[in-house]
C-alpha atoms as a PDB file:
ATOM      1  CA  UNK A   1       0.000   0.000   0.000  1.00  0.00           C
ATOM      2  CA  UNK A   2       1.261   3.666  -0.888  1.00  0.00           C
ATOM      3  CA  UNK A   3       2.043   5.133   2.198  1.00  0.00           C
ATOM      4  CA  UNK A   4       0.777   9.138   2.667  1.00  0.00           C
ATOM      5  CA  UNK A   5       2.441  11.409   0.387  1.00  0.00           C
ATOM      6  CA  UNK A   6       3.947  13.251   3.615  1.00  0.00           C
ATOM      7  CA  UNK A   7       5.643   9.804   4.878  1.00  0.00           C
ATOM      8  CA  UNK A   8       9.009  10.460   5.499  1.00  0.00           C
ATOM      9  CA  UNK A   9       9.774   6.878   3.721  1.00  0.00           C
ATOM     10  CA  UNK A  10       7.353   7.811   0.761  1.00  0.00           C
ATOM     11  CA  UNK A  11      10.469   7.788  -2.004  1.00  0.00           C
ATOM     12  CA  UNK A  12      11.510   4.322  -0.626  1.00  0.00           C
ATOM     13  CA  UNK A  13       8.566   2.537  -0.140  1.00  0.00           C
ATOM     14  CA  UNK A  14       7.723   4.124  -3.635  1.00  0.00           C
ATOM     15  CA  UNK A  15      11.035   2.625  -5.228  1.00  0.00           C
ATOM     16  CA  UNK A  16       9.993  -0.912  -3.933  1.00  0.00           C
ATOM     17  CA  UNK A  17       6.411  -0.853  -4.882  1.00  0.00           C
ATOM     18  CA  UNK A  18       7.811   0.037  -8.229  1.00  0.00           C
ATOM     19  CA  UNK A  19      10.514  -2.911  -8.222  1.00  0.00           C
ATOM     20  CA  UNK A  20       7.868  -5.656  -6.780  1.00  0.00           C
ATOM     21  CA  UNK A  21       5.487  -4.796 -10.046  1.00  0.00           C
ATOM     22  CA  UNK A  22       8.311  -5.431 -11.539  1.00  0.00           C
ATOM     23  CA  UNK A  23       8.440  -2.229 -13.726  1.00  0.00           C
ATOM     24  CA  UNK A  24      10.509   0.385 -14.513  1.00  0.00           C
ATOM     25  CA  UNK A  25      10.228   3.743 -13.668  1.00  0.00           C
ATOM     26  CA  UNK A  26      10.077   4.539 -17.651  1.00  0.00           C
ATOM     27  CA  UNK A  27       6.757   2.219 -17.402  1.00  0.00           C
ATOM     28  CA  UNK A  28       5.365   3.437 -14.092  1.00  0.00           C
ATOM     29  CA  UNK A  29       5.726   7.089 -15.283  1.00  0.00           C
ATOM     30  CA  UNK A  30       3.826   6.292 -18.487  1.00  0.00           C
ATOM     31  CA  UNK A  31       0.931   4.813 -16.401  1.00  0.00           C
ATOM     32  CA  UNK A  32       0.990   7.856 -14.086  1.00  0.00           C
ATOM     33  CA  UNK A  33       1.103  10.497 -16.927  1.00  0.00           C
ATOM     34  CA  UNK A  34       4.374  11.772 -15.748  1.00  0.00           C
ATOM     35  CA  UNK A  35       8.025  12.135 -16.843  1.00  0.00           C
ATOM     36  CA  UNK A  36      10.671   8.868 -15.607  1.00  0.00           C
ATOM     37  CA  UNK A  37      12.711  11.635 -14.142  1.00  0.00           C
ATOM     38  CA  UNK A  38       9.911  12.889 -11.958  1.00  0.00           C
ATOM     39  CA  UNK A  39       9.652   9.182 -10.879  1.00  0.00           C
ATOM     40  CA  UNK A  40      12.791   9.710  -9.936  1.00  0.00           C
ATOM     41  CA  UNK A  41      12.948  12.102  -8.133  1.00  0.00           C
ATOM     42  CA  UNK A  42       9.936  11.127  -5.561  1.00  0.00           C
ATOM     43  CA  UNK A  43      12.310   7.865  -5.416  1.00  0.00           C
ATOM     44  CA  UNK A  44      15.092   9.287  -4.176  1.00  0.00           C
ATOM     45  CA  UNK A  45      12.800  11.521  -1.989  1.00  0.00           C
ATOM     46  CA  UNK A  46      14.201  14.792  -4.025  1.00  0.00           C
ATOM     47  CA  UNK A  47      10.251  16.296  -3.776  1.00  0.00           C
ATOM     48  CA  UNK A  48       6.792  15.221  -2.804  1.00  0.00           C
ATOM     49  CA  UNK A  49       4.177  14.042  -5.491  1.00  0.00           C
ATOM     50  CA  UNK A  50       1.400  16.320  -6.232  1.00  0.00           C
ATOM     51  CA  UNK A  51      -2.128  15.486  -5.544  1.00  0.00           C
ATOM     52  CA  UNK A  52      -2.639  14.425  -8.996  1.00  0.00           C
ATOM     53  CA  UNK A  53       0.388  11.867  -9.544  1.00  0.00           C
ATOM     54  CA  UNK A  54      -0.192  10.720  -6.362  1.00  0.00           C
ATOM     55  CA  UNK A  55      -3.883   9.728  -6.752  1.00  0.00           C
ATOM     56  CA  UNK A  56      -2.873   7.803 -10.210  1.00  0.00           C
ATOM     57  CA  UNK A  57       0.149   5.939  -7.617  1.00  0.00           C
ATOM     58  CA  UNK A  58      -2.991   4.483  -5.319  1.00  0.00           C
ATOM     59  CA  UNK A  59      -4.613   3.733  -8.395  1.00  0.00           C
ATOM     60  CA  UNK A  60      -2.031   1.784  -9.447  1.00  0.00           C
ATOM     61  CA  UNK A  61      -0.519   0.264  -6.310  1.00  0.00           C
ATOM     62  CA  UNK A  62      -4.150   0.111  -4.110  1.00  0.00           C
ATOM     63  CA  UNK A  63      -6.770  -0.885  -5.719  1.00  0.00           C
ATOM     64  CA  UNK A  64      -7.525  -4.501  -6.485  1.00  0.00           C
ATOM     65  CA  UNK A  65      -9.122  -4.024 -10.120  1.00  0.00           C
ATOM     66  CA  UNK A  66      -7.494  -5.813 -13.266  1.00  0.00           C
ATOM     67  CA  UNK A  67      -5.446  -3.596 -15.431  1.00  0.00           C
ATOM     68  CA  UNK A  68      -5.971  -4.701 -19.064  1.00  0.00           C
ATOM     69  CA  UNK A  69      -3.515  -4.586 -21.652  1.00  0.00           C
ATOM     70  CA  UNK A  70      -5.771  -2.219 -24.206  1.00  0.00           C
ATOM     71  CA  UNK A  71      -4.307  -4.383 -27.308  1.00  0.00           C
ATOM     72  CA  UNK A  72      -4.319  -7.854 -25.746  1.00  0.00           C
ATOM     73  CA  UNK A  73      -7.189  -7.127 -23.109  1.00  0.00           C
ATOM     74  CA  UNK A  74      -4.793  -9.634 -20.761  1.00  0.00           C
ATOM     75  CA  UNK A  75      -3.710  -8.372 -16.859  1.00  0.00           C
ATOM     76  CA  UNK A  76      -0.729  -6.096 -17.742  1.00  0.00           C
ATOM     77  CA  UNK A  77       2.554  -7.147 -15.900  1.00  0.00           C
ATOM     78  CA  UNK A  78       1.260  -4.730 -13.266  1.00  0.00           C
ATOM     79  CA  UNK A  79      -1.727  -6.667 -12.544  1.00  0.00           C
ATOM     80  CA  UNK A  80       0.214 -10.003 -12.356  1.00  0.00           C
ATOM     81  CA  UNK A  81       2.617  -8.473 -10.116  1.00  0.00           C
ATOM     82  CA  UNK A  82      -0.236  -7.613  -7.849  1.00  0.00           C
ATOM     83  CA  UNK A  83      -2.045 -11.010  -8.309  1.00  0.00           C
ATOM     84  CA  UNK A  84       1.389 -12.732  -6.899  1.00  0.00           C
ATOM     85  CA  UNK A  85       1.597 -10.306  -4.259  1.00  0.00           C
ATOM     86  CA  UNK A  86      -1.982 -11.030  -2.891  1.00  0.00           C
ATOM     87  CA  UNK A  87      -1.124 -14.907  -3.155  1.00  0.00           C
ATOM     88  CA  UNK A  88       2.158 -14.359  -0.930  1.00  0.00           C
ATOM     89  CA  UNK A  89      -0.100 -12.363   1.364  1.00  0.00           C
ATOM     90  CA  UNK A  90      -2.380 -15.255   1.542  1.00  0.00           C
ATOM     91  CA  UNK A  91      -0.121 -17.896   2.051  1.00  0.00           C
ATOM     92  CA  UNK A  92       1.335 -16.434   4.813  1.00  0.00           C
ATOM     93  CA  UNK A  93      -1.640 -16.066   6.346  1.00  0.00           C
ATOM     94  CA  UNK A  94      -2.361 -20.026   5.810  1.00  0.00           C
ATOM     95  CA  UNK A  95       0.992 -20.292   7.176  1.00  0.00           C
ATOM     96  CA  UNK A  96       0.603 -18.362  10.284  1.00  0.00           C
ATOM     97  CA  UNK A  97      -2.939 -20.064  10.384  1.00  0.00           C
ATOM     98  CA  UNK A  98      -1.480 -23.234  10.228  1.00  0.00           C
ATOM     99  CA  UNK A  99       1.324 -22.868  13.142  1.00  0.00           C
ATOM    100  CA  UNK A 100      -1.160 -21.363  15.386  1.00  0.00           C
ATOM    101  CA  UNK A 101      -3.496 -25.032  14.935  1.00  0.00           C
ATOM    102  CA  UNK A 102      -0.142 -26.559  15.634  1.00  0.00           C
ATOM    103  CA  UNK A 103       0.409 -25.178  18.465  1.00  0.00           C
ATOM    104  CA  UNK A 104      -2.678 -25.525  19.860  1.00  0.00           C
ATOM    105  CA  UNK A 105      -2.770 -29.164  18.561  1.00  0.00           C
ATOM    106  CA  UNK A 106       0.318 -29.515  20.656  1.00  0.00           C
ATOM    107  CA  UNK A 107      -0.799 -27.772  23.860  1.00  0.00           C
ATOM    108  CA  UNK A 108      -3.931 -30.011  23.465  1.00  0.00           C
ATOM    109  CA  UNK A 109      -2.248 -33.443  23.132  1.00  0.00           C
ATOM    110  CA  UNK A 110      -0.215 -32.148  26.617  1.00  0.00           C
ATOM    111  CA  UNK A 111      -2.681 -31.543  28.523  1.00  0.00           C
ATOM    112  CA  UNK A 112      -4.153 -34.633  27.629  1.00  0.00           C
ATOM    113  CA  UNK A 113      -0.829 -36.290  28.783  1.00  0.00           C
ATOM    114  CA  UNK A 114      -1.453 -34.278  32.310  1.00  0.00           C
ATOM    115  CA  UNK A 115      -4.755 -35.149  32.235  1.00  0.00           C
ATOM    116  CA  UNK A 116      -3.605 -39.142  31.494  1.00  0.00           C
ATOM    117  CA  UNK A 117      -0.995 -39.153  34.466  1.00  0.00           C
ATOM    118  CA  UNK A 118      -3.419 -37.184  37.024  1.00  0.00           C
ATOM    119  CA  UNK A 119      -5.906 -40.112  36.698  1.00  0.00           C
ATOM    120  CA  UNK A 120      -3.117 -42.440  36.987  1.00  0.00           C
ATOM    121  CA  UNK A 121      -2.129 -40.714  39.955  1.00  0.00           C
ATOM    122  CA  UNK A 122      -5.540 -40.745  41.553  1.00  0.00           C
ATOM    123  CA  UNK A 123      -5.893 -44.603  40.708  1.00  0.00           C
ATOM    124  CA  UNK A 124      -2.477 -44.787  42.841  1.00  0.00           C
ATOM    125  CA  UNK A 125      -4.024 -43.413  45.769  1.00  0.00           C
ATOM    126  CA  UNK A 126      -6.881 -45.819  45.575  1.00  0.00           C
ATOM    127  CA  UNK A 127      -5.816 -49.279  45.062  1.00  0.00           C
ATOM    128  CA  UNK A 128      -2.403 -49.624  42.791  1.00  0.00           C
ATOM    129  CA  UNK A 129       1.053 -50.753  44.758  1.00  0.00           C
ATOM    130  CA  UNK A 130       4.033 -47.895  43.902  1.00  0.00           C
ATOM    131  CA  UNK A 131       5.643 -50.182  41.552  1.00  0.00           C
ATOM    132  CA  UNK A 132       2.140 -50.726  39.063  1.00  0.00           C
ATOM    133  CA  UNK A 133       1.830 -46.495  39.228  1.00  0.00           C
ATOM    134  CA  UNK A 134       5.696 -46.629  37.865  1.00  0.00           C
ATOM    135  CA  UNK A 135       4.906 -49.126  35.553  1.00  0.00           C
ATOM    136  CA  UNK A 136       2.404 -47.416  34.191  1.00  0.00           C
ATOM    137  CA  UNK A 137       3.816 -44.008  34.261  1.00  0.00           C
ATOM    138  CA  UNK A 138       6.955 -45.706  32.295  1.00  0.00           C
ATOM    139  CA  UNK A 139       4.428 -46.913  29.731  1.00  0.00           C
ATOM    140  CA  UNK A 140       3.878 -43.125  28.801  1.00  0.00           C
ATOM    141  CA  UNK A 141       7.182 -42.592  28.440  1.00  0.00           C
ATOM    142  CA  UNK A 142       7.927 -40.924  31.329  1.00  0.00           C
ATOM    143  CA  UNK A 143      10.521 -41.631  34.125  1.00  0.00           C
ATOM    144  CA  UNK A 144      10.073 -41.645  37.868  1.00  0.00           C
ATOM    145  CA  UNK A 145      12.245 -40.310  40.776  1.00  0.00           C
ATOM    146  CA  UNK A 146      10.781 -41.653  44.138  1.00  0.00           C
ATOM    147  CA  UNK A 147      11.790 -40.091  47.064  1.00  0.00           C
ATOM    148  CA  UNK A 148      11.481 -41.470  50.898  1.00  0.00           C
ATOM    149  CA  UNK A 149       9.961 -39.034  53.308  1.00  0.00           C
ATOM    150  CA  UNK A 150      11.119 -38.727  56.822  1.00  0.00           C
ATOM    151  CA  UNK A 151       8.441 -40.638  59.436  1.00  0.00           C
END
């Protein structure tokens, strides 16, 4: 997204919009109506762009419309650009989607561990000897550490 035309960062954040679309600034000042020099100069932060060139910059870098190649009527290399950008977007958002079920997949299955050796524990205090609750606890994979206490 094009930041506000008073962002300190404008020129850079410009330059890589620019690169990511994969265009050059010869290109992106023919879409915006403006010189390539001009283009540079917002780039390298030399001067702020006027309300007009601006506007066309949102246009071009905001809004999720196709752009149409007027002769071929196919998405311009702008509009693919965009299209892979919005896929990248989403798959990192599967991604992060997909760690956060992990980990609460994981947190789940340990819990149901504590859970699993709680009711072991409690079936110890009933009615199993010490070495059936270690036998069972070793079954989980877990080891035991028994300690005497003092009478």
């Amino acid at each position: 997204m094009i930041p506000s035309r008073d962002n300190p960062d404008f020129g850079n954040q410009l330059k890589r919009h620019r690169e990511r679309a994969e265009m050059t600034r010869s290109e992106l000042a023919k879409e915006v109506g403006c010189s390539d020099s001009y283009i540079s100069m917002l780039e390298r932060s030399k001067c702020k762009p006027g309300p007009d060139v601006y506007s066309e910059l949102v246009k071009i870098f905001n809004e999720p419309k196709p752009v149409l190649d007027p002769a071929t009527r196919a998405p311009t290399f702008l509009q693919r650009a965009k299209d892979a950008e919005r896929v990248r977007e989403l798959e990192r958002t599967v991604h992060e989607a997909h760690e956060r079920s992990a980990i609460a997949t994981e947190r789940a299955e340990r819990q149901r561990e504590v859970d699993a050796l709680q009711t072991l524990t409690v079936k110890a205090s009933e009615a199993l000897s010490l070495e059936t609750l270690i036998r069972m606890i070793h079954e989980k994979g877990y080891t035991v550490t028994v300690t005497k206490l003092h009478n």
